[in-house]
C-alpha atoms as a PDB file:
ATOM      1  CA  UNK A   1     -18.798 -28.337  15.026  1.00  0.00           C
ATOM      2  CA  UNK A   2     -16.201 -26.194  14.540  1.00  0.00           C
ATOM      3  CA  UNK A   3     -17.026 -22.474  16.751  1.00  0.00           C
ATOM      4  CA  UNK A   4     -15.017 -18.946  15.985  1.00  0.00           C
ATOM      5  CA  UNK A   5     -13.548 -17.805  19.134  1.00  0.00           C
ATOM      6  CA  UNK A   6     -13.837 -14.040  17.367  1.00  0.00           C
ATOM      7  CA  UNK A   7     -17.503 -14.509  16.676  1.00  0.00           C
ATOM      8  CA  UNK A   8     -19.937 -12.259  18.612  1.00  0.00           C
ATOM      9  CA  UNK A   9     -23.016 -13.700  20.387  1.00  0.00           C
ATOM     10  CA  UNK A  10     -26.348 -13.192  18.818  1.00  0.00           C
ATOM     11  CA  UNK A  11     -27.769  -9.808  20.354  1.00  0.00           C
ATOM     12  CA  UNK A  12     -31.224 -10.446  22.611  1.00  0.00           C
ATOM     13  CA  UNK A  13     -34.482  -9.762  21.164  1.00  0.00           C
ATOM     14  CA  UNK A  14     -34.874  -5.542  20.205  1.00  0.00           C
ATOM     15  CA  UNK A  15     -31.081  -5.211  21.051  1.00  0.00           C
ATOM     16  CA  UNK A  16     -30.449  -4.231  17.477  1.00  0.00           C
ATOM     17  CA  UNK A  17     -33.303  -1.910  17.992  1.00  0.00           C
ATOM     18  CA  UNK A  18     -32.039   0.179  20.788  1.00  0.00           C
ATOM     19  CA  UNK A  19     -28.178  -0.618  19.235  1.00  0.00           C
ATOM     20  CA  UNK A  20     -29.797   1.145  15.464  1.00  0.00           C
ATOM     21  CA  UNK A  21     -31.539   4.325  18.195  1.00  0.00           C
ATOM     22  CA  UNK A  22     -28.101   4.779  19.616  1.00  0.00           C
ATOM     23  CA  UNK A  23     -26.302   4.985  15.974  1.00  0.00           C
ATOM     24  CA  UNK A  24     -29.188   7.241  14.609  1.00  0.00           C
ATOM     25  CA  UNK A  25     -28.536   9.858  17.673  1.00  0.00           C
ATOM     26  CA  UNK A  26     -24.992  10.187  16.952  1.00  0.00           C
ATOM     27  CA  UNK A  27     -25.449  10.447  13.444  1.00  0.00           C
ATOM     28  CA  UNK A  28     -28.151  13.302  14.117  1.00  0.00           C
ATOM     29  CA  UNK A  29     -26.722  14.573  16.813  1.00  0.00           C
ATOM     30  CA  UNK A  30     -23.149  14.150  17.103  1.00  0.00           C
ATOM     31  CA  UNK A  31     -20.545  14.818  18.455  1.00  0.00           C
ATOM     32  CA  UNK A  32     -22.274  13.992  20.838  1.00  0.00           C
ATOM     33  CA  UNK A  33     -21.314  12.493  24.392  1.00  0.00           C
ATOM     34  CA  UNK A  34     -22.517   8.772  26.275  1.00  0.00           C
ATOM     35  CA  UNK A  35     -24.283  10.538  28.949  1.00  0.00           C
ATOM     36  CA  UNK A  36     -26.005  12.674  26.541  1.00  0.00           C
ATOM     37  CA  UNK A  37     -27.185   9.791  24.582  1.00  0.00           C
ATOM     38  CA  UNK A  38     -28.420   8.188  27.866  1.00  0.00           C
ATOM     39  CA  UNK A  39     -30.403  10.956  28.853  1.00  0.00           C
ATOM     40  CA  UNK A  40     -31.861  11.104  25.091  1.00  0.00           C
ATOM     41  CA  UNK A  41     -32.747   6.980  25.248  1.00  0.00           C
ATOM     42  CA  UNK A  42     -33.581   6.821  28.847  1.00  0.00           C
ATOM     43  CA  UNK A  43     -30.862   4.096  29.204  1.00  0.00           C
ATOM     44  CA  UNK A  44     -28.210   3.260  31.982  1.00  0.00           C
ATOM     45  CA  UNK A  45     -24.399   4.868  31.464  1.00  0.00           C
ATOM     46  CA  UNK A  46     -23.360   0.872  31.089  1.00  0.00           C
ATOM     47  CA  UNK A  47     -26.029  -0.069  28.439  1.00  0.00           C
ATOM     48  CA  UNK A  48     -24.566   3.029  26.531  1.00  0.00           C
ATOM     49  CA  UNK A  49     -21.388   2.095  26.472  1.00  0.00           C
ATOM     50  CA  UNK A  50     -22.004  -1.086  25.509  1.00  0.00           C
ATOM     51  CA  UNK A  51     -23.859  -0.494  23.057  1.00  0.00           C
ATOM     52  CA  UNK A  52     -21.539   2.254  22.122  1.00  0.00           C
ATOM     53  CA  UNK A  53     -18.456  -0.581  21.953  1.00  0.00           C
ATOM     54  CA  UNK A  54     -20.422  -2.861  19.486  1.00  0.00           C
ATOM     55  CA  UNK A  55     -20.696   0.173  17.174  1.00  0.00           C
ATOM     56  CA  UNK A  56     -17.041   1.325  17.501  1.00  0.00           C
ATOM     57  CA  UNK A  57     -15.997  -2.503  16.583  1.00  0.00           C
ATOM     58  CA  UNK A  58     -18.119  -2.088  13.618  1.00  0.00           C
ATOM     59  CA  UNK A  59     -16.643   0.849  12.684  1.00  0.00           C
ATOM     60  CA  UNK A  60     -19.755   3.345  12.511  1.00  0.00           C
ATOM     61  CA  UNK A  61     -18.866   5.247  15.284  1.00  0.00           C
ATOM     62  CA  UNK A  62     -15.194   6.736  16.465  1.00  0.00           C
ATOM     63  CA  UNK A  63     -14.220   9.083  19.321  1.00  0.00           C
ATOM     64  CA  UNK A  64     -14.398  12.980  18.473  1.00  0.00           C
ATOM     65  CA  UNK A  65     -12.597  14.765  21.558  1.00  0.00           C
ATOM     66  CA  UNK A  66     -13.427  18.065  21.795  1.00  0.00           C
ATOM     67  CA  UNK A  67     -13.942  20.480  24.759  1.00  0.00           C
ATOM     68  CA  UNK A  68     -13.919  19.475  28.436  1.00  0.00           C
ATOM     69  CA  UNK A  69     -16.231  17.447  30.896  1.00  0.00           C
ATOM     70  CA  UNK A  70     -15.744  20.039  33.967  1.00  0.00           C
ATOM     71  CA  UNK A  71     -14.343  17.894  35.812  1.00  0.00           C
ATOM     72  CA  UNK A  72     -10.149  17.854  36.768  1.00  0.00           C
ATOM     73  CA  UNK A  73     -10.419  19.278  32.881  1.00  0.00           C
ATOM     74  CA  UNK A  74     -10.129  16.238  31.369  1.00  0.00           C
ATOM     75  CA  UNK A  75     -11.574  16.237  27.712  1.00  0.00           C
ATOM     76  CA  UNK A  76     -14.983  14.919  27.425  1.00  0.00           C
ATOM     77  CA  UNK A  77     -15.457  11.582  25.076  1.00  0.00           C
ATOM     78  CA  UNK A  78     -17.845  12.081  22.241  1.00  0.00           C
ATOM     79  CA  UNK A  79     -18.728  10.362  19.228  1.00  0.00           C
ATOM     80  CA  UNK A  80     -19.410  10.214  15.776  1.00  0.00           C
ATOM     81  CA  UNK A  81     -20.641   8.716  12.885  1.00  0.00           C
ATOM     82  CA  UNK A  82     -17.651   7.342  10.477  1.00  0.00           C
ATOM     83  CA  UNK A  83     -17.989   7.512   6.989  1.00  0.00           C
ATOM     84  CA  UNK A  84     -19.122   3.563   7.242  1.00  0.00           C
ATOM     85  CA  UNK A  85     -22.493   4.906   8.752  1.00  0.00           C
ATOM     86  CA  UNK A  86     -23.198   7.482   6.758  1.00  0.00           C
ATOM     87  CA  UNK A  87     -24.209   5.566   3.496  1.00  0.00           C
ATOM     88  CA  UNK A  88     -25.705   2.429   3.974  1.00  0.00           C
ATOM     89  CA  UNK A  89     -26.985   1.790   0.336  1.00  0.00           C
ATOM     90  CA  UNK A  90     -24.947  -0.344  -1.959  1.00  0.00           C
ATOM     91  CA  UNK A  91     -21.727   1.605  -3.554  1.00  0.00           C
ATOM     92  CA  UNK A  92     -22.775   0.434  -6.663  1.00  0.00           C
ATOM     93  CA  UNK A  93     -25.116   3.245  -6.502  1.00  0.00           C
ATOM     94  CA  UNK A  94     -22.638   5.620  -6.379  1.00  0.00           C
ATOM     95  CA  UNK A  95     -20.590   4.305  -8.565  1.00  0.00           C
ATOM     96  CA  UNK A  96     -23.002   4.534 -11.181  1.00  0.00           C
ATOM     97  CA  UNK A  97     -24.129   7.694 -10.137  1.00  0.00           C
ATOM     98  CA  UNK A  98     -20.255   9.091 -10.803  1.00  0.00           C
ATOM     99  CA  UNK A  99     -20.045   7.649 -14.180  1.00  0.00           C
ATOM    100  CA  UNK A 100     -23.032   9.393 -15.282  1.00  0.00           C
ATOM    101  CA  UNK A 101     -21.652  12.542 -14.144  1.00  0.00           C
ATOM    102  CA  UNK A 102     -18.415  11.788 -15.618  1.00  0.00           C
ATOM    103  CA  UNK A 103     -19.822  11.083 -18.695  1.00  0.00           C
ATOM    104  CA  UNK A 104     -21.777  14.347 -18.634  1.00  0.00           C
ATOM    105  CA  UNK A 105     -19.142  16.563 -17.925  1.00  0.00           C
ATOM    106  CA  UNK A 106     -17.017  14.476 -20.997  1.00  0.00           C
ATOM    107  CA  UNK A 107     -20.064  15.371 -23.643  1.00  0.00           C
ATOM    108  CA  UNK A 108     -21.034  18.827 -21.618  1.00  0.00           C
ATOM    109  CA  UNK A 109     -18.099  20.435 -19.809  1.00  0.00           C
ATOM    110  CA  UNK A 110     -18.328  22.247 -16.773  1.00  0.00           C
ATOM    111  CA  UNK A 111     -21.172  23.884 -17.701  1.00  0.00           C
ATOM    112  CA  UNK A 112     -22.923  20.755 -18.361  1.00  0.00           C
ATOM    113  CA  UNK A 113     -22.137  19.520 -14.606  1.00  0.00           C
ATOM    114  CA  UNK A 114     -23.536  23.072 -13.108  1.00  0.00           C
ATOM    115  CA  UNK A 115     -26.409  22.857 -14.786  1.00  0.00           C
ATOM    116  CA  UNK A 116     -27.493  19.544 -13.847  1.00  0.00           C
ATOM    117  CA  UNK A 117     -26.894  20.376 -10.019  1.00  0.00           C
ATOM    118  CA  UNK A 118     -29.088  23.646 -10.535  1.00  0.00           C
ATOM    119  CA  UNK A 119     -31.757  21.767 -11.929  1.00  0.00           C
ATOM    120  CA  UNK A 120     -31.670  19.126  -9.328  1.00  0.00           C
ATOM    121  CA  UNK A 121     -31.767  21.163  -6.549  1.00  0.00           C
ATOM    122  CA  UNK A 122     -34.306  23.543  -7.632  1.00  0.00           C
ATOM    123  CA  UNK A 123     -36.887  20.298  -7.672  1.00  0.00           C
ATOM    124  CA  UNK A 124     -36.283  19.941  -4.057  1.00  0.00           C
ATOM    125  CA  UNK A 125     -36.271  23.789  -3.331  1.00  0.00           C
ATOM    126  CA  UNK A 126     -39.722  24.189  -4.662  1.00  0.00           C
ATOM    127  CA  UNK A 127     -40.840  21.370  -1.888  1.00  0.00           C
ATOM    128  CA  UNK A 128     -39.044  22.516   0.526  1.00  0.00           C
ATOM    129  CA  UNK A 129     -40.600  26.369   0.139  1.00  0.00           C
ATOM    130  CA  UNK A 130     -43.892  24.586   0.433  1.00  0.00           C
ATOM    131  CA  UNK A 131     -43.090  23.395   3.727  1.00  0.00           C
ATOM    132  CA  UNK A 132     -41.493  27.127   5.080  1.00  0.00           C
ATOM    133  CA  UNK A 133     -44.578  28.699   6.620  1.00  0.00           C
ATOM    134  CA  UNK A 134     -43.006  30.450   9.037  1.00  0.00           C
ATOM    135  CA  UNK A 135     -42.397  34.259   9.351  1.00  0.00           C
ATOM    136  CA  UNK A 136     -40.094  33.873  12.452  1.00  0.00           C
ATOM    137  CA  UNK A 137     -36.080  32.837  11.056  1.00  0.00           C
ATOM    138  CA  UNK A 138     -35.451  30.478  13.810  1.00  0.00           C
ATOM    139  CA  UNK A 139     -38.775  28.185  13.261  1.00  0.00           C
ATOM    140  CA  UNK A 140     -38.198  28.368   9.520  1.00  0.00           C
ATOM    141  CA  UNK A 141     -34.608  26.856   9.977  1.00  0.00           C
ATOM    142  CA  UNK A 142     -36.003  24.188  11.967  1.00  0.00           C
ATOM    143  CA  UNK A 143     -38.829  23.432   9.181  1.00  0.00           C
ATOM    144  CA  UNK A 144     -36.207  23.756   6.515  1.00  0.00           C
ATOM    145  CA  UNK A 145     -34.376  21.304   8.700  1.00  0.00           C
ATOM    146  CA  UNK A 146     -37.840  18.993   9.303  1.00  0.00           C
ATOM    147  CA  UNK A 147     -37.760  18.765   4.844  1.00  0.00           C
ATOM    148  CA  UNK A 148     -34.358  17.675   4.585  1.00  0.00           C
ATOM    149  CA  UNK A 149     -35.009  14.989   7.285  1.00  0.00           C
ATOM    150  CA  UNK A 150     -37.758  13.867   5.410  1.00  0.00           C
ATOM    151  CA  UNK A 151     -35.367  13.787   2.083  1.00  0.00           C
ATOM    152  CA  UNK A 152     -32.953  11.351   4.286  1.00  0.00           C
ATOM    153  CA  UNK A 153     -30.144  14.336   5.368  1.00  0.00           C
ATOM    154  CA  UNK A 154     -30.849  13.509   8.849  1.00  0.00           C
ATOM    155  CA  UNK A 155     -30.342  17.405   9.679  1.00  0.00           C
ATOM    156  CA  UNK A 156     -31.302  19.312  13.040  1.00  0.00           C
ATOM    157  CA  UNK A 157     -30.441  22.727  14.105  1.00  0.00           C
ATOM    158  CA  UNK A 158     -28.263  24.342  16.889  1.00  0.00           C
ATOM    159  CA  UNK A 159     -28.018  27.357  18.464  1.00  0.00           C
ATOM    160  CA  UNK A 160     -24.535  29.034  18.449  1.00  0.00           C
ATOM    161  CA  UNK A 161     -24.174  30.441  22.119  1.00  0.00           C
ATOM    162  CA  UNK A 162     -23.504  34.341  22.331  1.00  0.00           C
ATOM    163  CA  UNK A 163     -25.180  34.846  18.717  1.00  0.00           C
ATOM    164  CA  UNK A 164     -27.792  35.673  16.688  1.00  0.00           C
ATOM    165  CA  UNK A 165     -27.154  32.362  14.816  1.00  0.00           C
ATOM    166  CA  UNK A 166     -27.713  28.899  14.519  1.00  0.00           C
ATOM    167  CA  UNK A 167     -26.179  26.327  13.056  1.00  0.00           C
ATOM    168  CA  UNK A 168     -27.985  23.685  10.643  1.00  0.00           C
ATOM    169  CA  UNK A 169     -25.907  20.155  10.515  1.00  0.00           C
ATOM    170  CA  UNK A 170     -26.843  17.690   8.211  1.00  0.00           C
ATOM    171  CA  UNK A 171     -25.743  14.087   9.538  1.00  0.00           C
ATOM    172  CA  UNK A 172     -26.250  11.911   6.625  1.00  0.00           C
ATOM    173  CA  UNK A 173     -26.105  12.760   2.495  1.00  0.00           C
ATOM    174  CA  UNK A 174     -27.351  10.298   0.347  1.00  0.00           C
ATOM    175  CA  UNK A 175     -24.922  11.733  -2.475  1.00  0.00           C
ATOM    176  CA  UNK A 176     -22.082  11.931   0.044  1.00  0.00           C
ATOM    177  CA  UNK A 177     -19.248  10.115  -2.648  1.00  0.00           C
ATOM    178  CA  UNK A 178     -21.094  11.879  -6.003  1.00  0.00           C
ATOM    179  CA  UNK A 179     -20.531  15.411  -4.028  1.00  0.00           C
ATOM    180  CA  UNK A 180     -16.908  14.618  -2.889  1.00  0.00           C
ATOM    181  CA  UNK A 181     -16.345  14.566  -6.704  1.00  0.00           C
ATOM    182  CA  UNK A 182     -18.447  17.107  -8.234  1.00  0.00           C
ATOM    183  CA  UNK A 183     -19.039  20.243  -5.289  1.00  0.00           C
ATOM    184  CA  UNK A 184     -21.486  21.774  -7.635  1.00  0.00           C
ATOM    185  CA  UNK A 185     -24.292  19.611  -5.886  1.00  0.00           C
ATOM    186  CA  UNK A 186     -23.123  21.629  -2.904  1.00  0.00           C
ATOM    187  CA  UNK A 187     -23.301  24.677  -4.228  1.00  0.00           C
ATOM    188  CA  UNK A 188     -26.130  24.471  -5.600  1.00  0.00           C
ATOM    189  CA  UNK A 189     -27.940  23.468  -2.294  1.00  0.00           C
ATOM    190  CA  UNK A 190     -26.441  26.237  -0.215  1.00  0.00           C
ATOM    191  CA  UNK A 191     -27.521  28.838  -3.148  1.00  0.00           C
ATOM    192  CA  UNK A 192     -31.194  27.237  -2.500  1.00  0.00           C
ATOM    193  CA  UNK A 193     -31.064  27.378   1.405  1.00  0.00           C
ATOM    194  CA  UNK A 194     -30.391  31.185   1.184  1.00  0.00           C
ATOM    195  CA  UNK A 195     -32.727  31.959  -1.578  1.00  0.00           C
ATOM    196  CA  UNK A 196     -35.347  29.889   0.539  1.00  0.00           C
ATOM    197  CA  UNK A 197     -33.997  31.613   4.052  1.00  0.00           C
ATOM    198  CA  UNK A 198     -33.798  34.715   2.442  1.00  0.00           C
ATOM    199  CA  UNK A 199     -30.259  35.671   4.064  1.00  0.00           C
ATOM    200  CA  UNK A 200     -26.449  35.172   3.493  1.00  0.00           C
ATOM    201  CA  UNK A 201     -25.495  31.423   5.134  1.00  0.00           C
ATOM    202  CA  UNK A 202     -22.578  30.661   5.070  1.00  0.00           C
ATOM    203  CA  UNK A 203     -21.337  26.772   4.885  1.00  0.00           C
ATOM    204  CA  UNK A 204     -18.850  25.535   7.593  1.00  0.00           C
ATOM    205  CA  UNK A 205     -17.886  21.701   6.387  1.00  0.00           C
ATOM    206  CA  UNK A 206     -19.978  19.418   4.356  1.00  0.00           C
ATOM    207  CA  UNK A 207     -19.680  15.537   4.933  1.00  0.00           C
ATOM    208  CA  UNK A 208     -18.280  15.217   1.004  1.00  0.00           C
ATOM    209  CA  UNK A 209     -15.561  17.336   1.912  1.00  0.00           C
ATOM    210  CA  UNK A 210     -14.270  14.784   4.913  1.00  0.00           C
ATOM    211  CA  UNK A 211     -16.019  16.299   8.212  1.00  0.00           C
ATOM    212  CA  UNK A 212     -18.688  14.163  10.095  1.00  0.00           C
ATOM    213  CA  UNK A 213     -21.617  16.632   9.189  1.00  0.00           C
ATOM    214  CA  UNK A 214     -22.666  19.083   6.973  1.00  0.00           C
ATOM    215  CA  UNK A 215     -22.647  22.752   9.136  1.00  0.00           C
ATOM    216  CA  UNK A 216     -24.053  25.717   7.954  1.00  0.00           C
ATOM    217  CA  UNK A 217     -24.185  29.152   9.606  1.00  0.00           C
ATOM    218  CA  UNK A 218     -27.462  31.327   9.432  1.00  0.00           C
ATOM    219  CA  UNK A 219     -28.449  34.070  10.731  1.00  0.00           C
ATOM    220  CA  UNK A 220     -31.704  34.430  12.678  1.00  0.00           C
ATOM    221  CA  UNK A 221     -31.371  38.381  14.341  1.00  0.00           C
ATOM    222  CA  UNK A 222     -31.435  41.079  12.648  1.00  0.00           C
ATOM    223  CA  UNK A 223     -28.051  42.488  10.646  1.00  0.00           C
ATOM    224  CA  UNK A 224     -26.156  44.994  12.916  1.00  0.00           C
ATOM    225  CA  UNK A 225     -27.292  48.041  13.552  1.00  0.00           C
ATOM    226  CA  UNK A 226     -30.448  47.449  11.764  1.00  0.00           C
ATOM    227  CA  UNK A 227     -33.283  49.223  14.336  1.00  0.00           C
ATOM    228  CA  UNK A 228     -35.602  46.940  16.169  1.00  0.00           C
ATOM    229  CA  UNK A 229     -38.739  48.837  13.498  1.00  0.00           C
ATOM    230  CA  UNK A 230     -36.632  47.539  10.690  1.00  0.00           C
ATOM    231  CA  UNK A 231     -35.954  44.280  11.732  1.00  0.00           C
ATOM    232  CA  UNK A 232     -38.791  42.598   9.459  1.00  0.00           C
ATOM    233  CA  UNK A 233     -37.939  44.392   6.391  1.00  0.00           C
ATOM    234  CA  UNK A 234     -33.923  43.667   6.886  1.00  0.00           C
ATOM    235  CA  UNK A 235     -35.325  39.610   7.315  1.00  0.00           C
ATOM    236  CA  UNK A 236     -37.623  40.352   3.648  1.00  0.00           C
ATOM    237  CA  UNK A 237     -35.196  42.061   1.830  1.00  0.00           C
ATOM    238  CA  UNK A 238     -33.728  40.126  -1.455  1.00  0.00           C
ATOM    239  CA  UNK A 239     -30.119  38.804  -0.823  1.00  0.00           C
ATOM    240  CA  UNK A 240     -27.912  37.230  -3.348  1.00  0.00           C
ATOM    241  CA  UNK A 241     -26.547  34.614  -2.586  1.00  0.00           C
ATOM    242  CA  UNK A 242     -22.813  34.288  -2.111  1.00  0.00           C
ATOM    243  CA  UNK A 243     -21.573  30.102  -1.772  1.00  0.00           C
ATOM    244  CA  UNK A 244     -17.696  30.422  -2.302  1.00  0.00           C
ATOM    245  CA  UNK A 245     -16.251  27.214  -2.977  1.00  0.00           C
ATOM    246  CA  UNK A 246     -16.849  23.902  -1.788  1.00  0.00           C
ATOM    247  CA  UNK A 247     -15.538  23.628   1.626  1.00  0.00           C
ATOM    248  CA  UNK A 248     -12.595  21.378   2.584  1.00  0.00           C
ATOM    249  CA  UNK A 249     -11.931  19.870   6.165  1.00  0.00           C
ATOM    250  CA  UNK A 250     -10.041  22.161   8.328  1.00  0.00           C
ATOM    251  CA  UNK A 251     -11.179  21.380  11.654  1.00  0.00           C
ATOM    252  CA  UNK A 252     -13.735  23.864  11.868  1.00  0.00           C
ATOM    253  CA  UNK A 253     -17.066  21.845  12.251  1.00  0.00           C
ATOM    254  CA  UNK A 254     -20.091  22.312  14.166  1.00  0.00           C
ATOM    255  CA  UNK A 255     -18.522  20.958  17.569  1.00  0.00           C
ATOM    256  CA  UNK A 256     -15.453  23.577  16.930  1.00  0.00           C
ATOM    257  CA  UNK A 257     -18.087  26.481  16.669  1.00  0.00           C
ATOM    258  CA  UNK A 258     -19.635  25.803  20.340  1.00  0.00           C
END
């Protein structure tokens, strides 16, 4: 029997458990460090890293350096998911999805393409509003960012130290590739997040655009200047929503915002 001295041994029993726990933290979470994700899992530093090795040789996970560990200022090592991780599904799925598109903006136009993305969105905005129950900003981030979960956008929400803001990242997009090609599905879902929020947000990178998460700024304190009696009707009033254009990677992500 011939044996491949690059082949790995087979993992013990619920090691691809605890290896899939690791890769779904730094997918949520990241960047996010080793010790963090052994405080998070309860495991040793050396279990970490070895399970953090088998998912950098698999390419799911790289190195994001950012920031320092406090110590002799040497940068602190944190990771994050590659684009290998963040779509599991078949890319004949996506490929299919982009020739529809393509073949709706050939019979439609532009128009065609924006319209679509509206529509689609609003079907998830209407469940998502059914899930928003909350009058305080802050918990009604964090149930806007419970929904999206539940859709499969992996999000979770992060304060932004020294502000009256917080940050929601979304770690996975299950139309990652069809968004990198038509923004107008991103558009369309920031439009809904401040029509559901009922403030300006303003999107920092999306994951279709080349970062390693979605990051979008919100506000959760009142506008300033607004008086602490006003503070409920400046969080009620109407607000249009203003989404730009679909944001390209410049280095300014979620991590770069801490």
């Amino acid at each position: 029997m011939t044996v491949d001295p690059d082949a790995r041994p087979a993992a013990p029993a619920g090691e691809h458990s605890t290896r899939d726990r690791v890769l779904e933290l730094v997918v949520s979470d990241g960047p996010v460090s080793a010790a963090d994700l052994g405080l998070r899992l309860d495991l040793t530093s050396a279990a970490i890293r070895r399970h953090i090795a088998s998912l950098e040789a698999d390419g799911l996970v790289a190195v994001h350096e950012s920031g320092h560990t406090g110590q002799r200022g040497r940068p602190a090592r944190r990771y994050v998911a590659t684009g290998s991780a963040q779509d599991p599904l078949a890319a004949g799925y996506s490929q299919f999805a982009l020739e529809v598109m393509a073949h709706l903006e050939k019979v439609g136009g532009p128009a065609a393409v924006e319209d679509f993305a509206t529509a689609n969105v609003a079907v998830r905005e209407a469940g998502y509003a059914a899930a928003l129950t909350a009058t305080d900003p802050a918990a009604r981030v964090q149930q806007l960012a419970d929904a999206l979960t539940d859709d499969g956008f992996v999000a979770s929400v992060r304060p932004v130290p020294g502000t009256q803001m917080v940050q929601l990242c979304q770690g996975h997009c299950p139309v990652q590739h069809v968004a990198a090609r038509y923004p107008q599905l991103c558009d369309a879902e920031i439009a809904a997040f401040s029509r559901l929020l009922g403030t300006h947000v303003q999107r920092l990178s999306t994951l279709a655009g080349g970062a390693h998460v979605c990051t979008t700024n919100i506000p959760v304190g009142p506008p300033p200047g607004v008086p602490p009696d006003d503070r409920d009707a400046a969080h009620a009033a109407p607000v249009t929503p203003t989404t730009g254009t679909h944001p390209r990677p410049s280095g300014r992500t979620a991590e770069g915002m801490r």
